[in-house]
PDB file of N, CA and C in Angstrom:
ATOM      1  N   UNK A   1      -3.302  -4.175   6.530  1.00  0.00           N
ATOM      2  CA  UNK A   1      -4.352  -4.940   5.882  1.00  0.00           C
ATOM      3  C   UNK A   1      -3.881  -5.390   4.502  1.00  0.00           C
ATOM      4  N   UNK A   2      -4.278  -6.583   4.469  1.00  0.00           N
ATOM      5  CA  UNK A   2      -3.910  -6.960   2.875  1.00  0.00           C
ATOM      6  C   UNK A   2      -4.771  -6.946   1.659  1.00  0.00           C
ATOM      7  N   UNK A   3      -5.650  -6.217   1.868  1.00  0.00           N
ATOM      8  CA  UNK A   3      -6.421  -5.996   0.838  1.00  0.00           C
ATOM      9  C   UNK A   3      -5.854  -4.644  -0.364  1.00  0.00           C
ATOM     10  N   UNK A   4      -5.611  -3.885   0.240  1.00  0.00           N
ATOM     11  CA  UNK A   4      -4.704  -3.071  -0.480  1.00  0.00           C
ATOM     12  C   UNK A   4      -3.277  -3.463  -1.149  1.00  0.00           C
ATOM     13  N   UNK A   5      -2.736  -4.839  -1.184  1.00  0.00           N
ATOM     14  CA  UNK A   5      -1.948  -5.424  -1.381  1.00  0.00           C
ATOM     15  C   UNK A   5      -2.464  -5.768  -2.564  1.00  0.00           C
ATOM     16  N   UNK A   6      -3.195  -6.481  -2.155  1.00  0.00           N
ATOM     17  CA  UNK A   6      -3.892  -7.471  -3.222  1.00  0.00           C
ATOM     18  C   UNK A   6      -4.636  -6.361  -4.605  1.00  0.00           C
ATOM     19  N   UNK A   7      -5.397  -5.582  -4.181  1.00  0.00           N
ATOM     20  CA  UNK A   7      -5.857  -4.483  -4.995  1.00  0.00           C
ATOM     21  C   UNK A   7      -4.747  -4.343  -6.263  1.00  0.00           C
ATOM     22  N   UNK A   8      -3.601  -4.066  -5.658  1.00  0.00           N
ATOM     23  CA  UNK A   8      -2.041  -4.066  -7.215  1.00  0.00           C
ATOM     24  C   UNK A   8      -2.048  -4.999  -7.694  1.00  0.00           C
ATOM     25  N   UNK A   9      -2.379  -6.048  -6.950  1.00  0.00           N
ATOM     26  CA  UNK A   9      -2.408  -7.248  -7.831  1.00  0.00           C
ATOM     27  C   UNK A   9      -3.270  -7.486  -9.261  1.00  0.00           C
ATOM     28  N   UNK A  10      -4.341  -7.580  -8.321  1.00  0.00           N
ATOM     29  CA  UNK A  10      -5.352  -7.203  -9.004  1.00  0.00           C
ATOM     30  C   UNK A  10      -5.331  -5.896 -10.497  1.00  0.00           C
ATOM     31  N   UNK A  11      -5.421  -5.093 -10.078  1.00  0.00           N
ATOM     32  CA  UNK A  11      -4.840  -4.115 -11.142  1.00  0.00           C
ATOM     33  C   UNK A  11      -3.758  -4.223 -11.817  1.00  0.00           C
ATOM     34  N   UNK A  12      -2.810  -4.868 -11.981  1.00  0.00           N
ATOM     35  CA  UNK A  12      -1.767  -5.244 -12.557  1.00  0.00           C
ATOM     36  C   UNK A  12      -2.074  -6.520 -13.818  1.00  0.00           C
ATOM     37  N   UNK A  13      -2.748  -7.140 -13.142  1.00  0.00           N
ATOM     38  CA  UNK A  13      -3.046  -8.635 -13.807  1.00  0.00           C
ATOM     39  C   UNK A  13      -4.894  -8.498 -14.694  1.00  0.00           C
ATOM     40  N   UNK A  14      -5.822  -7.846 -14.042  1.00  0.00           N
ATOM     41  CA  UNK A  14      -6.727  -7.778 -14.799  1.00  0.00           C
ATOM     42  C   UNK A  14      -7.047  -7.806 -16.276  1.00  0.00           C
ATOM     43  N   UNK A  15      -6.426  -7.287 -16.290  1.00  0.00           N
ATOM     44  CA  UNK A  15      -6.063  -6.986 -18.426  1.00  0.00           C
ATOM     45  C   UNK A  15      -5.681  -7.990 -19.032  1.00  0.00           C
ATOM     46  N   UNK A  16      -5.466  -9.203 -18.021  1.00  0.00           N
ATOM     47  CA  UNK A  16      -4.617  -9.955 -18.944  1.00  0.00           C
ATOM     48  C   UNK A  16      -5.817 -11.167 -18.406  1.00  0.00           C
ATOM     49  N   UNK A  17      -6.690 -10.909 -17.491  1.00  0.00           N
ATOM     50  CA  UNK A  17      -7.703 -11.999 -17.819  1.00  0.00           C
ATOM     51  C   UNK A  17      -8.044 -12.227 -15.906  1.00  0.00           C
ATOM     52  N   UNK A  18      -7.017 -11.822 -15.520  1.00  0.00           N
ATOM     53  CA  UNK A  18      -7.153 -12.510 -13.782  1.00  0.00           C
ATOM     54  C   UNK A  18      -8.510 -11.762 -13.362  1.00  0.00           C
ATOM     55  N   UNK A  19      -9.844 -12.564 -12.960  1.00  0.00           N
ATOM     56  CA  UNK A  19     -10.533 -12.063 -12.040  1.00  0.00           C
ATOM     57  C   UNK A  19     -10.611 -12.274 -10.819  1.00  0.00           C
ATOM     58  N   UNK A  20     -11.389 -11.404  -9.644  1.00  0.00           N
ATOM     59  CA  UNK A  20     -11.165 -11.793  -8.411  1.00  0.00           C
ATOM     60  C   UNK A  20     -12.386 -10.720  -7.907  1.00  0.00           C
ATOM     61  N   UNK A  21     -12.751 -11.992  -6.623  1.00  0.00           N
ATOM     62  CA  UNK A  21     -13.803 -11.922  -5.949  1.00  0.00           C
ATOM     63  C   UNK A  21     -13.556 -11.864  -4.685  1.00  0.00           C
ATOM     64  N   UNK A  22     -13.940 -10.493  -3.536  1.00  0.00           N
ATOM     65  CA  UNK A  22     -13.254 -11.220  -2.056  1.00  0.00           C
ATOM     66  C   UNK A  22     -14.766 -11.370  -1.677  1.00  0.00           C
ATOM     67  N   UNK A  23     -14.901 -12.240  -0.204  1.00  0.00           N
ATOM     68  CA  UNK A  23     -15.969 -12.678   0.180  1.00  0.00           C
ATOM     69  C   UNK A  23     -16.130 -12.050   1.745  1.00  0.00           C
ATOM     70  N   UNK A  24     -17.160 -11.356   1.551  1.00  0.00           N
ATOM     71  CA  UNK A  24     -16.406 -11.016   3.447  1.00  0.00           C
ATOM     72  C   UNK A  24     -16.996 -12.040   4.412  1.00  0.00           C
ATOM     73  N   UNK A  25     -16.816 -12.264   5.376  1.00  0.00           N
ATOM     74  CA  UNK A  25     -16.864 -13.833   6.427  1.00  0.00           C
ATOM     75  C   UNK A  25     -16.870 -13.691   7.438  1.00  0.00           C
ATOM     76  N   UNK A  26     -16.345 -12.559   8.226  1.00  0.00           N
ATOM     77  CA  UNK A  26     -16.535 -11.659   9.624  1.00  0.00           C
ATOM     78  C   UNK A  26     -17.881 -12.034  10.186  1.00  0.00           C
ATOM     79  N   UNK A  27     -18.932 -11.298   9.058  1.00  0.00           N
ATOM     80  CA  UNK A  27     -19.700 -11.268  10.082  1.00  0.00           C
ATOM     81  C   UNK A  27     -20.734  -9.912  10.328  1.00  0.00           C
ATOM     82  N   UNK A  28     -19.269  -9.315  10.239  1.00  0.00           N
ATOM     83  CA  UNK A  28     -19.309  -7.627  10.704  1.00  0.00           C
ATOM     84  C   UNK A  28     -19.518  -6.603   9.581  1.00  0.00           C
ATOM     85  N   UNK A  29     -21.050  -6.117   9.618  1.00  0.00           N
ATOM     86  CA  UNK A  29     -21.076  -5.715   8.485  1.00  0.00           C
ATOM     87  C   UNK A  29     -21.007  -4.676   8.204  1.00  0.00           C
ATOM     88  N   UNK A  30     -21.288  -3.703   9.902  1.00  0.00           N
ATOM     89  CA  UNK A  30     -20.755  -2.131   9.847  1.00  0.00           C
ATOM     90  C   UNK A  30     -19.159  -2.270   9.816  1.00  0.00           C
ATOM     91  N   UNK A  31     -18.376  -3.002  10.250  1.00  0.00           N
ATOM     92  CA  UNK A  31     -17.160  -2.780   9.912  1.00  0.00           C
ATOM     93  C   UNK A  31     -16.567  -3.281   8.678  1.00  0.00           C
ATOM     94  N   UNK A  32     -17.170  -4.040   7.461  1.00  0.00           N
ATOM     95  CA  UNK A  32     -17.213  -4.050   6.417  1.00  0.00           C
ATOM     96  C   UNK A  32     -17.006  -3.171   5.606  1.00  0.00           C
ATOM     97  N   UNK A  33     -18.663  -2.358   5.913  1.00  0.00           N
ATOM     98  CA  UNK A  33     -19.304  -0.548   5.284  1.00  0.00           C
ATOM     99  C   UNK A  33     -18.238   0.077   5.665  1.00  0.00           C
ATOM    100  N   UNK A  34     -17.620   0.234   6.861  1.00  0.00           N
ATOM    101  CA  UNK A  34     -16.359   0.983   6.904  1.00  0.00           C
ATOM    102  C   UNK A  34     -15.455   1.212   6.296  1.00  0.00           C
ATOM    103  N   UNK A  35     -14.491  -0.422   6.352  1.00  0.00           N
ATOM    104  CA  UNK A  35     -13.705  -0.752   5.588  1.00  0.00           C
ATOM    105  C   UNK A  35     -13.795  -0.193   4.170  1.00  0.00           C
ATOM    106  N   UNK A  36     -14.776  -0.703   3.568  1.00  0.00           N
ATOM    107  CA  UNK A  36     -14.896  -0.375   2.251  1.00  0.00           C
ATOM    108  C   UNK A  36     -15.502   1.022   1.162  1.00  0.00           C
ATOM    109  N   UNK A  37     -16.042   2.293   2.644  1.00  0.00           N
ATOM    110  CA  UNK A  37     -16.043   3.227   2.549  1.00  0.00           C
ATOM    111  C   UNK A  37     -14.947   4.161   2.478  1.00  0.00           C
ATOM    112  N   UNK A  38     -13.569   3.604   3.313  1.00  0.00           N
ATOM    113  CA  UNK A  38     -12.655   4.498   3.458  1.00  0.00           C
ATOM    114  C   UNK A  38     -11.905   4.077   2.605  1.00  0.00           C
ATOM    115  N   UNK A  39     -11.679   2.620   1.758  1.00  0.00           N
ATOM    116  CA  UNK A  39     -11.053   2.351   0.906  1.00  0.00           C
ATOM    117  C   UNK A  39     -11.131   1.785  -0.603  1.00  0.00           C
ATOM    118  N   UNK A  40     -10.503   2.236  -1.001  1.00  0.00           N
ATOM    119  CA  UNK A  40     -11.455   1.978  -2.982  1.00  0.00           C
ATOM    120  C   UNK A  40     -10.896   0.821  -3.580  1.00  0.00           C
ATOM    121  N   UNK A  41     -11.734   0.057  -3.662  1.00  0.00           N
ATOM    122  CA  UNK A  41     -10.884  -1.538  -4.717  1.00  0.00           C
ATOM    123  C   UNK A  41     -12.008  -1.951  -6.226  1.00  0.00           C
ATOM    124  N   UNK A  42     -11.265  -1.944  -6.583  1.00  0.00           N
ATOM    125  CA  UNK A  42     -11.988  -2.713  -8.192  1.00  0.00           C
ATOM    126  C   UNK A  42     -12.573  -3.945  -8.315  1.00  0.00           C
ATOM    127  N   UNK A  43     -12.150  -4.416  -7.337  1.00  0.00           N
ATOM    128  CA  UNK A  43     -12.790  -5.725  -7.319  1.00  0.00           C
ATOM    129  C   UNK A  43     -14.306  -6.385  -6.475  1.00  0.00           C
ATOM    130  N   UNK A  44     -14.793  -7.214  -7.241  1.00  0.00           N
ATOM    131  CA  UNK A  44     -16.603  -6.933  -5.918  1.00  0.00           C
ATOM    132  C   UNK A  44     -16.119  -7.207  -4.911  1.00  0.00           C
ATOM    133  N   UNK A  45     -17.035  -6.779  -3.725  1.00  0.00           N
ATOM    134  CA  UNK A  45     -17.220  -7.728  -2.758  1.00  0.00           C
ATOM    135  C   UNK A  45     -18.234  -8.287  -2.560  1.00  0.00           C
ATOM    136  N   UNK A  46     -18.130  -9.457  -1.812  1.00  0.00           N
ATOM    137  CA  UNK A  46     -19.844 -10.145  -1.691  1.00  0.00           C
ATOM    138  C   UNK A  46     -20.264 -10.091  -0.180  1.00  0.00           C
ATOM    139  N   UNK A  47     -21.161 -10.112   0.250  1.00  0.00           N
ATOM    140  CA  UNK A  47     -21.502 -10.581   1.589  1.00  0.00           C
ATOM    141  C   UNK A  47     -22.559 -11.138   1.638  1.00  0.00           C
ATOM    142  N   UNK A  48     -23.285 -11.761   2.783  1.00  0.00           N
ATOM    143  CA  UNK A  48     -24.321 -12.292   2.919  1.00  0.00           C
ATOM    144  C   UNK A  48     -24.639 -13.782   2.741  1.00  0.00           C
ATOM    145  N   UNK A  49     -23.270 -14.306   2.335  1.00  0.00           N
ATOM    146  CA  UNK A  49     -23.153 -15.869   2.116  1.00  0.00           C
ATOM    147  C   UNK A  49     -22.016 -16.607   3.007  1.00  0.00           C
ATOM    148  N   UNK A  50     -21.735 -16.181   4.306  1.00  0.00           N
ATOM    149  CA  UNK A  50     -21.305 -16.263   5.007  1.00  0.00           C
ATOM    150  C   UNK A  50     -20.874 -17.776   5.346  1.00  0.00           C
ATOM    151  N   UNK A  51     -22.197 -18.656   6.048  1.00  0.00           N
ATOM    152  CA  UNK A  51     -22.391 -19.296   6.828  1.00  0.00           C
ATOM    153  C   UNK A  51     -22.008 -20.481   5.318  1.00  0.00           C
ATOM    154  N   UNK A  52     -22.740 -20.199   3.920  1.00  0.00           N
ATOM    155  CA  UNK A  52     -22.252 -21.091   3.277  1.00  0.00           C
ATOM    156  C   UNK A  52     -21.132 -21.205   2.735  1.00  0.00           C
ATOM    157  N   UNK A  53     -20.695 -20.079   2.590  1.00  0.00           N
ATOM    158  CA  UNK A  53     -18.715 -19.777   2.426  1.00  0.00           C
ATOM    159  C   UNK A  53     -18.087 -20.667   3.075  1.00  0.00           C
ATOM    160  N   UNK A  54     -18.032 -20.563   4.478  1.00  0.00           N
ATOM    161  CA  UNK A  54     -17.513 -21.151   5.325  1.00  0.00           C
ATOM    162  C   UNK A  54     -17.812 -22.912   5.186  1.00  0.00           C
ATOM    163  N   UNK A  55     -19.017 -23.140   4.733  1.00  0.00           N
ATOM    164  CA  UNK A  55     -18.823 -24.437   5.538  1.00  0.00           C
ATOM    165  C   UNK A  55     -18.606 -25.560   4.074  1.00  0.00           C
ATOM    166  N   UNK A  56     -18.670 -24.756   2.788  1.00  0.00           N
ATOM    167  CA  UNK A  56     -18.708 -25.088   1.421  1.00  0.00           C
ATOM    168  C   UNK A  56     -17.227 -25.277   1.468  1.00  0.00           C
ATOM    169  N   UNK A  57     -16.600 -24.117   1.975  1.00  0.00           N
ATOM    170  CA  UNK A  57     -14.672 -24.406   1.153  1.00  0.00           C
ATOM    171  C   UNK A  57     -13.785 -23.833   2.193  1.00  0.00           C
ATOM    172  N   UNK A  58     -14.887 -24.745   3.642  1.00  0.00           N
ATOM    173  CA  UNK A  58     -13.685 -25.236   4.747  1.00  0.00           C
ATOM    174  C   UNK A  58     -12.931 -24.167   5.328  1.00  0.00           C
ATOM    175  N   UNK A  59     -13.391 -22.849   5.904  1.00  0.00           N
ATOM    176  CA  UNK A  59     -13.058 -21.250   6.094  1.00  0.00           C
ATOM    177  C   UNK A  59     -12.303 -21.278   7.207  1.00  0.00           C
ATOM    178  N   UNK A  60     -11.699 -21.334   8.003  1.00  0.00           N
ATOM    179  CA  UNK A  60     -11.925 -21.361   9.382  1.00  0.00           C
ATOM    180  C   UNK A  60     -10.845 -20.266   9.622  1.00  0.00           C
ATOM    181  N   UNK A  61     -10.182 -19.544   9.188  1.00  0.00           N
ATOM    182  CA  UNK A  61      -9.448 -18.119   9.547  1.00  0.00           C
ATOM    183  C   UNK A  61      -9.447 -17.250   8.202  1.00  0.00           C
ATOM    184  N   UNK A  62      -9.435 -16.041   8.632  1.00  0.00           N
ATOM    185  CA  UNK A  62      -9.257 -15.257   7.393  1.00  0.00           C
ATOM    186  C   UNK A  62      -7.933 -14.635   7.684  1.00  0.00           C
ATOM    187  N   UNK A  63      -7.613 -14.122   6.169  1.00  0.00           N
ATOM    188  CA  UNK A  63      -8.091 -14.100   5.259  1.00  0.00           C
ATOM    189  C   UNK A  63      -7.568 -15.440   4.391  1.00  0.00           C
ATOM    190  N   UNK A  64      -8.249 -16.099   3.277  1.00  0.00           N
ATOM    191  CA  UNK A  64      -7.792 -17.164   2.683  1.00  0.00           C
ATOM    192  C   UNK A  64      -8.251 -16.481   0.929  1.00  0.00           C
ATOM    193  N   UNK A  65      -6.765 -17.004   0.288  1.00  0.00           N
ATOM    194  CA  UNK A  65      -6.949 -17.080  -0.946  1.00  0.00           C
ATOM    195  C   UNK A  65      -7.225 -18.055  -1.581  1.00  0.00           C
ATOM    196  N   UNK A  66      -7.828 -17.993  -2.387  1.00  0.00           N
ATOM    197  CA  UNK A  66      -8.157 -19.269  -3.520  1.00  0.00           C
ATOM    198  C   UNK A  66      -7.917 -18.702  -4.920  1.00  0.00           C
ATOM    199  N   UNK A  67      -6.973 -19.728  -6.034  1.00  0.00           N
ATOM    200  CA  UNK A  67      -6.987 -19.216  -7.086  1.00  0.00           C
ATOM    201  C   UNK A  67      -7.135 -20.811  -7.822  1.00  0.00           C
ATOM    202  N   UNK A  68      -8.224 -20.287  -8.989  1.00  0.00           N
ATOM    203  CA  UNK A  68      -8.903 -21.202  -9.522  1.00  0.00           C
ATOM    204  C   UNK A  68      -8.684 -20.664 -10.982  1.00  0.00           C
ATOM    205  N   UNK A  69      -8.245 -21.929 -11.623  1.00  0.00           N
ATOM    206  CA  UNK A  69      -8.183 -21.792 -12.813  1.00  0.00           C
ATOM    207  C   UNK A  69      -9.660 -21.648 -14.179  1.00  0.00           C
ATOM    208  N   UNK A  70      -9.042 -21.401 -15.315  1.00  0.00           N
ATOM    209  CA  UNK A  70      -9.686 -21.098 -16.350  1.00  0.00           C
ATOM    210  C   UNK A  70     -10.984 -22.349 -16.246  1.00  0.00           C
ATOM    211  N   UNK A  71     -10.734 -23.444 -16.370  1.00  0.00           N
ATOM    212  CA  UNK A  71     -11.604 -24.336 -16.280  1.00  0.00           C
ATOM    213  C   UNK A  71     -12.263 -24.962 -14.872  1.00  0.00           C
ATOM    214  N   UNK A  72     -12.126 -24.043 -13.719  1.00  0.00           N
ATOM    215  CA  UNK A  72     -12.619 -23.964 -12.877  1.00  0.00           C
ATOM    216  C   UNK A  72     -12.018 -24.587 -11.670  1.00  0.00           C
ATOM    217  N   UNK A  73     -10.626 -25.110 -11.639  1.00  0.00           N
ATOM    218  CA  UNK A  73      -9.835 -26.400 -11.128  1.00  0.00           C
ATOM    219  C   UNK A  73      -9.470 -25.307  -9.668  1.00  0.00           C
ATOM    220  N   UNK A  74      -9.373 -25.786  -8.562  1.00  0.00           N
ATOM    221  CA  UNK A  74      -8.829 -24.783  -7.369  1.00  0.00           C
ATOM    222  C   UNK A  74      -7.320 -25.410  -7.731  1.00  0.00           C
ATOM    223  N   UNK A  75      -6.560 -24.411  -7.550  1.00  0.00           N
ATOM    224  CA  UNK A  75      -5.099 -24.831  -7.735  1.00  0.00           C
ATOM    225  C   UNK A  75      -4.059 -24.029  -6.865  1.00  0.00           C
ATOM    226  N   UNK A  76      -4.614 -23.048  -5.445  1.00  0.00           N
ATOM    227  CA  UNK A  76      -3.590 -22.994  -4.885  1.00  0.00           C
ATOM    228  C   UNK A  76      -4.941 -22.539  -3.808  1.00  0.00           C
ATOM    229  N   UNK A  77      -4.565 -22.530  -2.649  1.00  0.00           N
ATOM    230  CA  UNK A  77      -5.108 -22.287  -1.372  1.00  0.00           C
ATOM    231  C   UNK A  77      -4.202 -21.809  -0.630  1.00  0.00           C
ATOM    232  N   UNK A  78      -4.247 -20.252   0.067  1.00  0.00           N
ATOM    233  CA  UNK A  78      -3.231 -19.577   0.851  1.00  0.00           C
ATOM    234  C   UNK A  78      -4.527 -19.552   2.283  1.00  0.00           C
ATOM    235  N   UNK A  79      -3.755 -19.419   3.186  1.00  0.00           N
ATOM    236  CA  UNK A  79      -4.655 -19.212   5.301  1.00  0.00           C
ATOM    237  C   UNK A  79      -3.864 -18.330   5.552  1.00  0.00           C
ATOM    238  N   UNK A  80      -4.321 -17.006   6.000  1.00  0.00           N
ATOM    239  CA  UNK A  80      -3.593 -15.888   6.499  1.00  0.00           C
ATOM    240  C   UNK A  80      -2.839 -15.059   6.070  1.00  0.00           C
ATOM    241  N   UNK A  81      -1.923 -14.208   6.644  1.00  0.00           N
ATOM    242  CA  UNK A  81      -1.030 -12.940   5.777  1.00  0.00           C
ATOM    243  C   UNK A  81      -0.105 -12.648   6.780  1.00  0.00           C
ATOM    244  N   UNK A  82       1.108 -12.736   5.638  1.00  0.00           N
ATOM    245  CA  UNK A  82       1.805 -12.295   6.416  1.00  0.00           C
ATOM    246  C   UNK A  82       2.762 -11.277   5.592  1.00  0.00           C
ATOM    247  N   UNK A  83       3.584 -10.063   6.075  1.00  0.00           N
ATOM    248  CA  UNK A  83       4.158  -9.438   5.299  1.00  0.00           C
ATOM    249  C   UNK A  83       5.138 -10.144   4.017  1.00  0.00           C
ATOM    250  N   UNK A  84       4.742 -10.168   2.794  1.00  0.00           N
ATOM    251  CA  UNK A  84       5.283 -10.934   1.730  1.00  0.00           C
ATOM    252  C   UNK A  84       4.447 -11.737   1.135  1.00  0.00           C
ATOM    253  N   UNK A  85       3.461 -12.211   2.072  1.00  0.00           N
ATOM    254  CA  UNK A  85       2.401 -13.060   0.740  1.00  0.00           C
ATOM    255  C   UNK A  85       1.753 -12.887  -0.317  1.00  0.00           C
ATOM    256  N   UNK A  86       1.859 -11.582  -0.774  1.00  0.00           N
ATOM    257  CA  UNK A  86       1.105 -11.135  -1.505  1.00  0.00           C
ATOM    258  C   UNK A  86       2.428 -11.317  -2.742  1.00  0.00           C
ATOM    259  N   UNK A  87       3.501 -11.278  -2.387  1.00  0.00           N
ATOM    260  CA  UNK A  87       4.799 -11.989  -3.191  1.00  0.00           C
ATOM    261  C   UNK A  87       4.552 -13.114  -3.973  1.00  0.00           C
ATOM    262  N   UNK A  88       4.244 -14.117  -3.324  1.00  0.00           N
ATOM    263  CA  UNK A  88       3.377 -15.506  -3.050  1.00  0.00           C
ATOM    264  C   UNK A  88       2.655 -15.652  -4.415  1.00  0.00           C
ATOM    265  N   UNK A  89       1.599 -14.600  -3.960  1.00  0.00           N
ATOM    266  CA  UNK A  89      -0.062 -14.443  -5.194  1.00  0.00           C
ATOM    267  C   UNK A  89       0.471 -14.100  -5.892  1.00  0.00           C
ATOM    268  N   UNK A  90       1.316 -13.428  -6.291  1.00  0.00           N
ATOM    269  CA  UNK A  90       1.330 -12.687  -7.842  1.00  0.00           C
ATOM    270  C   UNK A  90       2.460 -13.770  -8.279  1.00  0.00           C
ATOM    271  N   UNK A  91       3.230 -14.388  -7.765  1.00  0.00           N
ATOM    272  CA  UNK A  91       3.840 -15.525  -8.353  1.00  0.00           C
ATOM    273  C   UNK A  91       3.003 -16.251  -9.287  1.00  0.00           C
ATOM    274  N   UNK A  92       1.712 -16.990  -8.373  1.00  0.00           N
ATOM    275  CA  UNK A  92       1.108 -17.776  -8.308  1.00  0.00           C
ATOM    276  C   UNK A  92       0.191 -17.561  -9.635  1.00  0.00           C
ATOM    277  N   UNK A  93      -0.583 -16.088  -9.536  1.00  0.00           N
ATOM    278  CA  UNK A  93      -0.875 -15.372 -10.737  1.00  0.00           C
ATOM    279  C   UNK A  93      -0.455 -15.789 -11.841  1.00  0.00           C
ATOM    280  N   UNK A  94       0.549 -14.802 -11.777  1.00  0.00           N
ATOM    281  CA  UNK A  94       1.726 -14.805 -13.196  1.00  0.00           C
ATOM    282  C   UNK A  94       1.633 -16.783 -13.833  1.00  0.00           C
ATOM    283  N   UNK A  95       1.729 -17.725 -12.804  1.00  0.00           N
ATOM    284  CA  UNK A  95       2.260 -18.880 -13.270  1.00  0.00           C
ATOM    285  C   UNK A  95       0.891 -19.517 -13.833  1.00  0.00           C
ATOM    286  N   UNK A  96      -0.310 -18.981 -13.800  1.00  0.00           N
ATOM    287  CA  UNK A  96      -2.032 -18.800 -13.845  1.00  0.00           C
ATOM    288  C   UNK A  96      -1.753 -18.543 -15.832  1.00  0.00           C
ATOM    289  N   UNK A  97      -1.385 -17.373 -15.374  1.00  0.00           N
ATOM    290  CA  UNK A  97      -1.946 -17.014 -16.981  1.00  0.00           C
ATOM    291  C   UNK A  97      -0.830 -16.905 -18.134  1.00  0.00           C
ATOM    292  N   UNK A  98      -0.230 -17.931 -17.902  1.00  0.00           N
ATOM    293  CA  UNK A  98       1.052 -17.922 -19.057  1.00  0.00           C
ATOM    294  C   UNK A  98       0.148 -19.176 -19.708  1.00  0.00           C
TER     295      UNK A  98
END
């Protein structure tokens, strides 16, 4: 799972200004409660905005990143995971907040 990926990220970069929001989109909300019972992240999660997630910023596989700048600009869009993308994000990060 790449959420635990992302979590270092996250914790690594916070301090220096990076926030982050995941959205869950499944569906599935006991396997959500699961998920997020057995595992600890700093970052919110949201649910319950599903149907407008999706059809607002074009969803159609998970997981998808979005990183949006200071003045609100979307400036990179990732679809899926694969071992190393999270390489990718923290590039992408880093090149965010210089």
């Amino acid at each position: 799972m790449e959420l635990p990926l992302f979590e270092n990220i996250y914790k690594k970069y916070s301090g220096q200004g990076f926030a982050a929001i995941a959205v869950e989109i499944t569906g599935n909300d006991t396997g959500a409660k699961t998920y997020l019972a057995e595992n600890s992240f700093s970052f919110p999660f949201v649910k319950g905005i599903r149907e407008m997630f999706i059809d607002d910023y074009n969803v159609y596989a998970a997981p998808v990143w979005y990183l949006i700048d200071r003045s609100g600009t979307l400036v990179y869009r990732h679809i899926g995971y694969v071992d190393g993308d999270e390489k990718i994000l923290e590039e992408k990060v880093v090149e965010l907040l210089k």
